[in-house]
N, C-alpha and C. Protein backbone atom coordinates (compact mmCIF):
# COMPACT_ATOMS: atom_id res chain seq x y z
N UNK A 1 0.84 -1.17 0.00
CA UNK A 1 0.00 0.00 0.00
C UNK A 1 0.90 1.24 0.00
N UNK A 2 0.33 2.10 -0.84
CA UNK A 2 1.25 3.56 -0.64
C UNK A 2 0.54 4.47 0.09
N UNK A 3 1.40 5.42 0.91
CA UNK A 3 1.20 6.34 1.18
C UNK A 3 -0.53 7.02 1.16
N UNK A 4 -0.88 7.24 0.27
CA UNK A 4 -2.24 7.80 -0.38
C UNK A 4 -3.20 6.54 -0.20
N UNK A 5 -2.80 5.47 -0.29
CA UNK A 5 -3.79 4.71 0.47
C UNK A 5 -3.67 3.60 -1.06
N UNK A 6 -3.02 3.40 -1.60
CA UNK A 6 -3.46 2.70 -2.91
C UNK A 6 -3.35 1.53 -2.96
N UNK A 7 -3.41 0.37 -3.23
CA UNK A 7 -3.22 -0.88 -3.05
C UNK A 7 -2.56 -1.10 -4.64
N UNK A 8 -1.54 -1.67 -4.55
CA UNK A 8 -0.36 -1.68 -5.47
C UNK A 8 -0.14 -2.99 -5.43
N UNK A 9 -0.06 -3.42 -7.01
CA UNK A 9 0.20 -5.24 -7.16
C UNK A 9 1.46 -5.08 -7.37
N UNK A 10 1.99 -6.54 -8.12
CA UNK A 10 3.42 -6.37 -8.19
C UNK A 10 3.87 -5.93 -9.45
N UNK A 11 2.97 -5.34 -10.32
CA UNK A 11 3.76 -4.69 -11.28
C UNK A 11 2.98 -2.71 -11.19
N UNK A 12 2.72 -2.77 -10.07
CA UNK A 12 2.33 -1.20 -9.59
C UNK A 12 1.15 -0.69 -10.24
N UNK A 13 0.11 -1.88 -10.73
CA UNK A 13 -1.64 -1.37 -11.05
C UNK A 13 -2.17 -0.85 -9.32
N UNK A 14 -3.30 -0.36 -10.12
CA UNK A 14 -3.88 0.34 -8.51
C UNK A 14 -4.87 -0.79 -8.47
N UNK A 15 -5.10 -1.41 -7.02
CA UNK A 15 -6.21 -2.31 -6.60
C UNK A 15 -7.57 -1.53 -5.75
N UNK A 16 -6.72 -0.58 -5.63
CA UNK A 16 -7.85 0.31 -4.64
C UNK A 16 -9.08 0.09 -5.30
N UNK A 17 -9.05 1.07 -6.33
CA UNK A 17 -10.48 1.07 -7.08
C UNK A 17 -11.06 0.31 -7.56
N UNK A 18 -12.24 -0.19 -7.40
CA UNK A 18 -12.86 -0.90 -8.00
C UNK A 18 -14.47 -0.44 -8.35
N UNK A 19 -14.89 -0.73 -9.71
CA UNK A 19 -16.33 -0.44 -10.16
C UNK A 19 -16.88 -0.79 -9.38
N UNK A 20 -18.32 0.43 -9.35
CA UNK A 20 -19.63 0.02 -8.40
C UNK A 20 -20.41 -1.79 -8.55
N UNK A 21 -20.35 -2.12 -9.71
CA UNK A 21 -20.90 -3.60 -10.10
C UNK A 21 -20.06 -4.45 -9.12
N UNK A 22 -19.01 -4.28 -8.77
CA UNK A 22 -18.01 -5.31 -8.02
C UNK A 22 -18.51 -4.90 -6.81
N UNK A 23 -19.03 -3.74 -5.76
CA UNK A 23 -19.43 -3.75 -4.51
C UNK A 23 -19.88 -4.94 -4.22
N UNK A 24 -20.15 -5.65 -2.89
CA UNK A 24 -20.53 -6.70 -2.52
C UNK A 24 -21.96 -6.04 -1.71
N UNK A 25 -22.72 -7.01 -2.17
CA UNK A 25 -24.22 -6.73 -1.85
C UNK A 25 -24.61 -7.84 -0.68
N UNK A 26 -24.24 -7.22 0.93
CA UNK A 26 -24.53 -8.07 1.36
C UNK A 26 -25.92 -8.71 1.91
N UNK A 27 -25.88 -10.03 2.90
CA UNK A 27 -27.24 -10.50 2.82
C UNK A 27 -26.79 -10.52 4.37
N UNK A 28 -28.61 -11.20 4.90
CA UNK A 28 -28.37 -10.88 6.46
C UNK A 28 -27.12 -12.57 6.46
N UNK A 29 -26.73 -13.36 6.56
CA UNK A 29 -26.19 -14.44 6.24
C UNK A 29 -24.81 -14.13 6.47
N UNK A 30 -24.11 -13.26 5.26
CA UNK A 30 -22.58 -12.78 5.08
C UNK A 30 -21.80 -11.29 5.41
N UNK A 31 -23.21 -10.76 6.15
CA UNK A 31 -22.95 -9.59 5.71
C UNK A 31 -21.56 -9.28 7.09
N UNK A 32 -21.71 -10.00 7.98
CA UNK A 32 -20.74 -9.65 8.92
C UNK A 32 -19.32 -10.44 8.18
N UNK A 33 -19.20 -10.43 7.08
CA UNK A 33 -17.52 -10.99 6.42
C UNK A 33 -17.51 -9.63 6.27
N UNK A 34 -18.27 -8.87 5.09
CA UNK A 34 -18.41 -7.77 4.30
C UNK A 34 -17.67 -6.50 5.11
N UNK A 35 -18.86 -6.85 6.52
CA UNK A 35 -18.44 -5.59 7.37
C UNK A 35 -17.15 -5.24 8.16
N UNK A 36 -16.80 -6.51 8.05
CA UNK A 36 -15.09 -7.09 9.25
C UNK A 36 -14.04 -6.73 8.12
N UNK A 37 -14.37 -7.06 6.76
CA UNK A 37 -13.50 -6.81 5.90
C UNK A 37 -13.44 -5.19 6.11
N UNK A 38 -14.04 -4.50 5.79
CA UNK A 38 -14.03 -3.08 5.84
C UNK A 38 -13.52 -2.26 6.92
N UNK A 39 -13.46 -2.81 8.13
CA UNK A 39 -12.79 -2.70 9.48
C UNK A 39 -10.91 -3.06 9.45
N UNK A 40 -10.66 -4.29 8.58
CA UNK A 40 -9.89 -4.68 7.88
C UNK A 40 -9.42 -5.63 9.20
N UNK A 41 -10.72 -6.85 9.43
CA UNK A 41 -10.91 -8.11 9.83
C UNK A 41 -11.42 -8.88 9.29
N UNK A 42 -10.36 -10.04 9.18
CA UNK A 42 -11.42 -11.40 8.21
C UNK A 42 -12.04 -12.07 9.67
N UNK A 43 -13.27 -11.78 9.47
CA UNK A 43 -13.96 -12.82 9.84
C UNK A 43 -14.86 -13.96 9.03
N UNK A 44 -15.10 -14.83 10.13
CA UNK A 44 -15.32 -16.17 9.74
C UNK A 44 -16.27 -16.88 11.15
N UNK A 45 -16.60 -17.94 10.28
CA UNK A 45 -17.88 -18.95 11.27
C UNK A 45 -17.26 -20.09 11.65
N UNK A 46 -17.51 -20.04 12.76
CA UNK A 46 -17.12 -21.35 13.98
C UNK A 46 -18.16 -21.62 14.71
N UNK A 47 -18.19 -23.11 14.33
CA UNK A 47 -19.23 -23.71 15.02
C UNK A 47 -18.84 -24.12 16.83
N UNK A 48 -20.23 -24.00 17.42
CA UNK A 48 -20.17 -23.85 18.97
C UNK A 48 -20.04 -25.84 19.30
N UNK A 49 -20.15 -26.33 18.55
CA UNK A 49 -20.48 -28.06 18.78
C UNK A 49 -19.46 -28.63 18.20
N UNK A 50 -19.10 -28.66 17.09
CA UNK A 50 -17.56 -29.26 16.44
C UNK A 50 -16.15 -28.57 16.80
N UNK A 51 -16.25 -27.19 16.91
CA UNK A 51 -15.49 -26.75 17.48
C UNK A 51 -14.45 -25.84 15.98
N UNK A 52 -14.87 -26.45 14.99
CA UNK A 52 -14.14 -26.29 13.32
C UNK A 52 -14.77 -25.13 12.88
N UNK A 53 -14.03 -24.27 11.53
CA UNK A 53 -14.31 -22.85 10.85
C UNK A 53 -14.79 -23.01 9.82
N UNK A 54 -15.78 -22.43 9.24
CA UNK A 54 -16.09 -22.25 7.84
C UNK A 54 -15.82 -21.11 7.50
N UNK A 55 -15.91 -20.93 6.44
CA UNK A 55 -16.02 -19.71 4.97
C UNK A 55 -16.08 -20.10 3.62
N UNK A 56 -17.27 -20.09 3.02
CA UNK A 56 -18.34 -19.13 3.33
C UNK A 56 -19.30 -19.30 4.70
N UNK A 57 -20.09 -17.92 4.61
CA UNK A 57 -20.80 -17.95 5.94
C UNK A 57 -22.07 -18.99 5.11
N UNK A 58 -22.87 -19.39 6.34
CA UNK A 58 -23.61 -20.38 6.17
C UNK A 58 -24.38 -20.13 7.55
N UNK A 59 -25.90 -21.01 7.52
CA UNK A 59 -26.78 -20.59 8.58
C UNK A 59 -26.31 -22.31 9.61
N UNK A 60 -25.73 -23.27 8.36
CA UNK A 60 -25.70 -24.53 9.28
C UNK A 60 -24.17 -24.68 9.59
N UNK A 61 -23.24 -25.54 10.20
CA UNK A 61 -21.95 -26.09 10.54
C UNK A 61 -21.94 -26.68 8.99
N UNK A 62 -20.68 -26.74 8.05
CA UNK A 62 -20.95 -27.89 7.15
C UNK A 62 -20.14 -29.18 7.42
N UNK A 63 -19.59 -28.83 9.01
CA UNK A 63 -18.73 -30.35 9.09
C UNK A 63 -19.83 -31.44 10.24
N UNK A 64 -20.35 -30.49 10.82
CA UNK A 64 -21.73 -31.25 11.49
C UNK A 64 -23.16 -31.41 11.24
N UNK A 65 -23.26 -29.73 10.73
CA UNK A 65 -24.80 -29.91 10.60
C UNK A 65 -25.44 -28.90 11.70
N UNK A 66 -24.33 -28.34 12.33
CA UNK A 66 -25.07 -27.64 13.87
C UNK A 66 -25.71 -26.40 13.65
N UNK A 67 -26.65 -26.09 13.55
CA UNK A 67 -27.04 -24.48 13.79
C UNK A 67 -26.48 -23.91 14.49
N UNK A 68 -25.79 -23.93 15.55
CA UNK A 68 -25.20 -23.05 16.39
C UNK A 68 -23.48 -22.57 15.81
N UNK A 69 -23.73 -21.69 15.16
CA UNK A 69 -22.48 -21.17 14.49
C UNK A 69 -22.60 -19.66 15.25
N UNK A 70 -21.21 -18.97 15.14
CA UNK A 70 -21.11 -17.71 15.49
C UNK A 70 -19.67 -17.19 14.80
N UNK A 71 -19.74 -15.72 14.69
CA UNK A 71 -18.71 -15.35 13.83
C UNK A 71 -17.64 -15.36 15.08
N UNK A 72 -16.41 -15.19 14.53
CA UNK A 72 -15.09 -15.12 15.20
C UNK A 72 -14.16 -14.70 14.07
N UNK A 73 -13.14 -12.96 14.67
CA UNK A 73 -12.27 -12.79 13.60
C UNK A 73 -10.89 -13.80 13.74
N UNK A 74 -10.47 -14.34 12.92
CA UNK A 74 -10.01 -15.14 12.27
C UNK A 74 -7.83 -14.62 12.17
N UNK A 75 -7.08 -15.19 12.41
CA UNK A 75 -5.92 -14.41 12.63
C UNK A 75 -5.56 -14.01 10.88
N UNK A 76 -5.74 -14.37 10.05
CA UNK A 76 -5.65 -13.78 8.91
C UNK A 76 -4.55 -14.53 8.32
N UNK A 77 -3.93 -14.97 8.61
CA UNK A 77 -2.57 -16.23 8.43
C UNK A 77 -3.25 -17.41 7.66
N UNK A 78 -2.89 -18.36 6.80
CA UNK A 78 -3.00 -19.54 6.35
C UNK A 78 -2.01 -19.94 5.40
N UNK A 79 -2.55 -21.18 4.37
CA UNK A 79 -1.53 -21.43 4.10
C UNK A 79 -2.39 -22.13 2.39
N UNK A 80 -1.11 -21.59 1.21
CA UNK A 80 -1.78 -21.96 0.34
C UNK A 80 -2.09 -23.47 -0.33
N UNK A 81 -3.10 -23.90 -0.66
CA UNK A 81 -3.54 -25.06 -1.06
C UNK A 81 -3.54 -25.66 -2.11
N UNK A 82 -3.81 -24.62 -3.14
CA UNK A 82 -3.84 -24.79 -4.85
C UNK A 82 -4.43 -23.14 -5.29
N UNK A 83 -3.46 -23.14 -6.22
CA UNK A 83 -3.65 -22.24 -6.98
C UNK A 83 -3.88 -21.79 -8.43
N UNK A 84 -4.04 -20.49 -9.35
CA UNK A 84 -4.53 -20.78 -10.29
C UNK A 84 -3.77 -19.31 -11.02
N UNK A 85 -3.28 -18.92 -12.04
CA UNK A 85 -2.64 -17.76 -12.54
C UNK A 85 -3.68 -17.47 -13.57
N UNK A 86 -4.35 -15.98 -13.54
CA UNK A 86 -5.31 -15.41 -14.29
C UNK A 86 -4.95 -14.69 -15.36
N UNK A 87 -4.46 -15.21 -16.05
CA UNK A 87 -3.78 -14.44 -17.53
C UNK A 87 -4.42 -13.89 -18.90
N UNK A 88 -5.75 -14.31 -18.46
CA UNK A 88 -7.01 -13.59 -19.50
C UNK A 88 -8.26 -13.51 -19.14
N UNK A 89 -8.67 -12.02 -19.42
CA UNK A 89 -9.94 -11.85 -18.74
C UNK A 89 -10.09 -10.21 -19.29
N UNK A 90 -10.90 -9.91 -20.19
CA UNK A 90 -11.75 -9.11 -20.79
C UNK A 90 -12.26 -7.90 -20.15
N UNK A 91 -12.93 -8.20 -19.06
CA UNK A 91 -13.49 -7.61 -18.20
C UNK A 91 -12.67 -6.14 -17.35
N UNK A 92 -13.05 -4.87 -17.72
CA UNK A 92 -12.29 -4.09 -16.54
C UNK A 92 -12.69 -4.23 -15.27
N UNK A 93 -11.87 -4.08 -14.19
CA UNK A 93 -10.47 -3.59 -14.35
C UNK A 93 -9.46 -4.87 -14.56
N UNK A 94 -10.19 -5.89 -14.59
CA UNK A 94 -9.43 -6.88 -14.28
C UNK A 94 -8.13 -6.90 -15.69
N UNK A 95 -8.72 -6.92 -16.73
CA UNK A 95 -7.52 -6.55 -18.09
C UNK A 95 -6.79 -6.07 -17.82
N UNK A 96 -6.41 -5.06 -17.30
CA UNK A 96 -5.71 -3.58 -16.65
C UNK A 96 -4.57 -4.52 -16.00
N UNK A 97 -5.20 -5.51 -15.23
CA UNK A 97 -4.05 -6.02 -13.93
C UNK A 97 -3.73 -7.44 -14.01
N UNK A 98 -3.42 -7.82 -15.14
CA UNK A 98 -2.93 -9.59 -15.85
C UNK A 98 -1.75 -9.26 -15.33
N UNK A 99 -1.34 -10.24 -15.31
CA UNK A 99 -1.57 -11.42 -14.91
C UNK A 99 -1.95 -11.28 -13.06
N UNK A 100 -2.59 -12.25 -12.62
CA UNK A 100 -2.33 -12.46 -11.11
C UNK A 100 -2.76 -13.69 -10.35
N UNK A 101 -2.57 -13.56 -9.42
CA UNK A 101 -2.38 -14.96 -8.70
C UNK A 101 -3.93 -15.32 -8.02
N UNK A 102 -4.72 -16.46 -7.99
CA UNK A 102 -6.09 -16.43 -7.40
C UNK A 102 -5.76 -17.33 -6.55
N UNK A 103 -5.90 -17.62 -5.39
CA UNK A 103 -5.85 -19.28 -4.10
C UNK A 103 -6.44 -19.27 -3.58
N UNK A 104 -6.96 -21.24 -3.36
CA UNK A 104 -7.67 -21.38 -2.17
C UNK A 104 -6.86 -21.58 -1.41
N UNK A 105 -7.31 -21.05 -0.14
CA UNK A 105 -5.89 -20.80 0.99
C UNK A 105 -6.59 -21.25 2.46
N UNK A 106 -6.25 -22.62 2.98
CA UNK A 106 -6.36 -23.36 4.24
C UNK A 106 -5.97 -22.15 5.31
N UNK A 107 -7.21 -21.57 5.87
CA UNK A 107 -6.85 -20.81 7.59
C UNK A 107 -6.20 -21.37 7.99
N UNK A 108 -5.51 -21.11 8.67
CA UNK A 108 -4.77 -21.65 10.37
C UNK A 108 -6.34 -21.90 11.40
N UNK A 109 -7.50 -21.35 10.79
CA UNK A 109 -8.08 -22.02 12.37
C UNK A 109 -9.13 -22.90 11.14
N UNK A 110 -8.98 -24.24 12.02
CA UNK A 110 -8.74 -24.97 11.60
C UNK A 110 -10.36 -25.66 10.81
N UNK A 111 -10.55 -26.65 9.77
CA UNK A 111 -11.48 -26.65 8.94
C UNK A 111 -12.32 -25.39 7.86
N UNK A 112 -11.59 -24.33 7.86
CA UNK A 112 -12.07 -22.91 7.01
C UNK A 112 -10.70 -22.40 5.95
N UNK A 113 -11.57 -22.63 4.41
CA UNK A 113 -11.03 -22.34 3.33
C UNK A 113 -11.40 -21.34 2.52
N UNK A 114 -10.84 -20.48 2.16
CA UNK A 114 -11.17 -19.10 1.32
C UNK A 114 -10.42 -19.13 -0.06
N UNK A 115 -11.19 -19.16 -0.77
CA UNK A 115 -10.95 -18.35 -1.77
C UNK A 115 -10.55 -16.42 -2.17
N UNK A 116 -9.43 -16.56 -2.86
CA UNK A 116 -8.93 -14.64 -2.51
C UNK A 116 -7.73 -14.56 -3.85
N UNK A 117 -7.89 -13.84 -4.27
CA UNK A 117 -6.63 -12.77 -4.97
C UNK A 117 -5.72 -12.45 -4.23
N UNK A 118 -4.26 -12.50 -4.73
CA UNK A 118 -2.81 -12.12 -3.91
C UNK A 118 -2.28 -11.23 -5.12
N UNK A 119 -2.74 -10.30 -5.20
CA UNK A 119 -2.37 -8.85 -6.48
C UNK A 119 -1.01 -8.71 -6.28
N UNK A 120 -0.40 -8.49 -4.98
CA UNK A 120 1.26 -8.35 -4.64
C UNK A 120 2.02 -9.34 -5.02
N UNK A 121 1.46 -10.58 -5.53
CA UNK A 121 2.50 -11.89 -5.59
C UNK A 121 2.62 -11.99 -6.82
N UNK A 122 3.90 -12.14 -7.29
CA UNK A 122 4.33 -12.47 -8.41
C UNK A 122 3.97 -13.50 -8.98
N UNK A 123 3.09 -13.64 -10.13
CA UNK A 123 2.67 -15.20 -10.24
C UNK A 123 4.04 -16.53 -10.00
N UNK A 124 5.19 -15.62 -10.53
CA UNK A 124 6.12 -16.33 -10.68
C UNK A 124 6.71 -17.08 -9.60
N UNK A 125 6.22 -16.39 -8.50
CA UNK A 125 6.68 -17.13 -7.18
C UNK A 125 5.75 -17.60 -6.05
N UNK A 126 4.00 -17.71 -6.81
CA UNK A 126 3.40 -18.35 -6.36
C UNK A 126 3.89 -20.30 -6.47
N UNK A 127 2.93 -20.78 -4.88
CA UNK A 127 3.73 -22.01 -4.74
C UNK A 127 2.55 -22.53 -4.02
N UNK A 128 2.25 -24.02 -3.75
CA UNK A 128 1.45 -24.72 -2.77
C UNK A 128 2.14 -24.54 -1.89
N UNK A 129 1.47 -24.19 -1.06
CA UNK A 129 2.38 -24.59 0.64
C UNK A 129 3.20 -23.51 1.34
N UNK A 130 3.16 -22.14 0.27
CA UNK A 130 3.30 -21.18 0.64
C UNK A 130 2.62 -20.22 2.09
N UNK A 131 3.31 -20.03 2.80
CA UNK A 131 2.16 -19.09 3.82
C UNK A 131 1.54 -17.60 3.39
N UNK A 132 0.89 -17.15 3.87
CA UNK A 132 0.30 -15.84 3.27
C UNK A 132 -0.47 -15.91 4.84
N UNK A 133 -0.75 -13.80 4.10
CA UNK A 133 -1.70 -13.41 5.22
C UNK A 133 -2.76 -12.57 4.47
N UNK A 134 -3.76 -11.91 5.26
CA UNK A 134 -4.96 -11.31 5.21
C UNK A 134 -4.28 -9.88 4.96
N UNK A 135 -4.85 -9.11 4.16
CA UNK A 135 -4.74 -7.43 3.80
C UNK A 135 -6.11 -7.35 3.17
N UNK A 136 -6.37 -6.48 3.63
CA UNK A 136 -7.87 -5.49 3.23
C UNK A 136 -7.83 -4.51 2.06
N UNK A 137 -9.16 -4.29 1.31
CA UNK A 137 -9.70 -3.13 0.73
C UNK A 137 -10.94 -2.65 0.65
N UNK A 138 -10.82 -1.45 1.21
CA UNK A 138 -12.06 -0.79 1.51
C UNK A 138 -13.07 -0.53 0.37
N UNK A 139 -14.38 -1.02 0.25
CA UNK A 139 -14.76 -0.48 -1.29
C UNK A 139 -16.45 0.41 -1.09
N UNK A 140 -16.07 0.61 -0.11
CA UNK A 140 -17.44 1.81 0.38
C UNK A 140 -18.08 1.50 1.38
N UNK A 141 -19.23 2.18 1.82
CA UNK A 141 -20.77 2.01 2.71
C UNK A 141 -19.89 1.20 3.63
N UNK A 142 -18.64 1.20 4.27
CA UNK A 142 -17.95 0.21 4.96
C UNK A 142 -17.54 -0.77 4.67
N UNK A 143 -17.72 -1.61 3.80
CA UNK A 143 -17.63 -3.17 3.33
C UNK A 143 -16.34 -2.98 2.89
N UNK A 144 -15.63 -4.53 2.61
CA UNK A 144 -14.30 -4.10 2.46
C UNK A 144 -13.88 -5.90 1.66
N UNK A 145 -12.97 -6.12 0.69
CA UNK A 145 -12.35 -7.29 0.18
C UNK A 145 -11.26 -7.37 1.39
N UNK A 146 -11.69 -9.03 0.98
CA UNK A 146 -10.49 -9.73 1.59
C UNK A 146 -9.41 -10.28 0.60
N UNK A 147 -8.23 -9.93 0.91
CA UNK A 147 -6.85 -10.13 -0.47
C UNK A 147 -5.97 -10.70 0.48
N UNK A 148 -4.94 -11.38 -0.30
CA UNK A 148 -3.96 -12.07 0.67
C UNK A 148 -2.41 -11.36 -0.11
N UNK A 149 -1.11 -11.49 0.78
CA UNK A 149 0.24 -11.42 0.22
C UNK A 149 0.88 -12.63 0.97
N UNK A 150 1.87 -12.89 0.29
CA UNK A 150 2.96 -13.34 1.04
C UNK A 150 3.35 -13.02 2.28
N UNK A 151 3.26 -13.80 3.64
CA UNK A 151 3.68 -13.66 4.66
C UNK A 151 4.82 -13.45 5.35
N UNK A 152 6.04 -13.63 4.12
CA UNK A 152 6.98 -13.43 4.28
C UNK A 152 7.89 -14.37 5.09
């Protein structure tokens, strides 16, 4: 991030901005990811009976079945699982910012998988098994993306 607030990939596109169509429209269900993101907390659902994390939000457990879920922010740390390099895509802004890195990325707390963009990572030195962490972007009315970098 610079100075001015910009969110900078690794070949110096701006991530900040993003079109109104990309806002996230939340529901009563997700809307506390939306809002934690914008705070610039990933949160996430942990069930009160298994004791395990999900993401996405959900009204049931999907490793039990329990209704009794509740949000908990999440340390933002995990670790990558499989990944995918986005090297064509039509669509602004995304054209603008080819190539980049997309992963599903295993939390550290434990049973909860996210899907996220790592704009800072060089595709070239994306890897399975890599660690990464949580970084935020704010995209209005409070709500905010969840993006990952290298943890270093």
């Amino acid at each position: 991030m610079t100075s001015d607030g910009q969110r900078l990939d690794w070949q110096g596109n701006d991530w900040s901005e993003s079109p109104a169509w990309l806002t996230p429209a939340p529901t009563d269900e997700d809307r506390e990811y939306w809002v934690g993101a914008g705070r610039g907390e990933l949160r996430i659902q942990r069930c009160d009976d298994c004791a395990l994390h999900q993401h996405y939000a959900r009204y049931l457990c999907v490793h039990c079945g329990s209704e009794r879920v509740g949000w908990v922010t999440a340390s933002g740390l995990g670790t990558v699982y499989s990944f995918t390099v986005v090297r064509q895509n039509g669509v602004p802004p995304f054209r603008d910012r080819l190539p980049f890195v997309v992963a599903a990325i295993d939390l550290d707390e434990r049973g909860a998988r996210i899907l996220a963009v790592l704009p800072s990572l060089d595709p070239a030195a994306a890897a399975i098994g890599m660690r990464v962490r949580a970084t935020f972007r704010a995209v209005g009315d409070g709500l905010g993306f969840v993006d990952f970098e290298a943890a270093g």
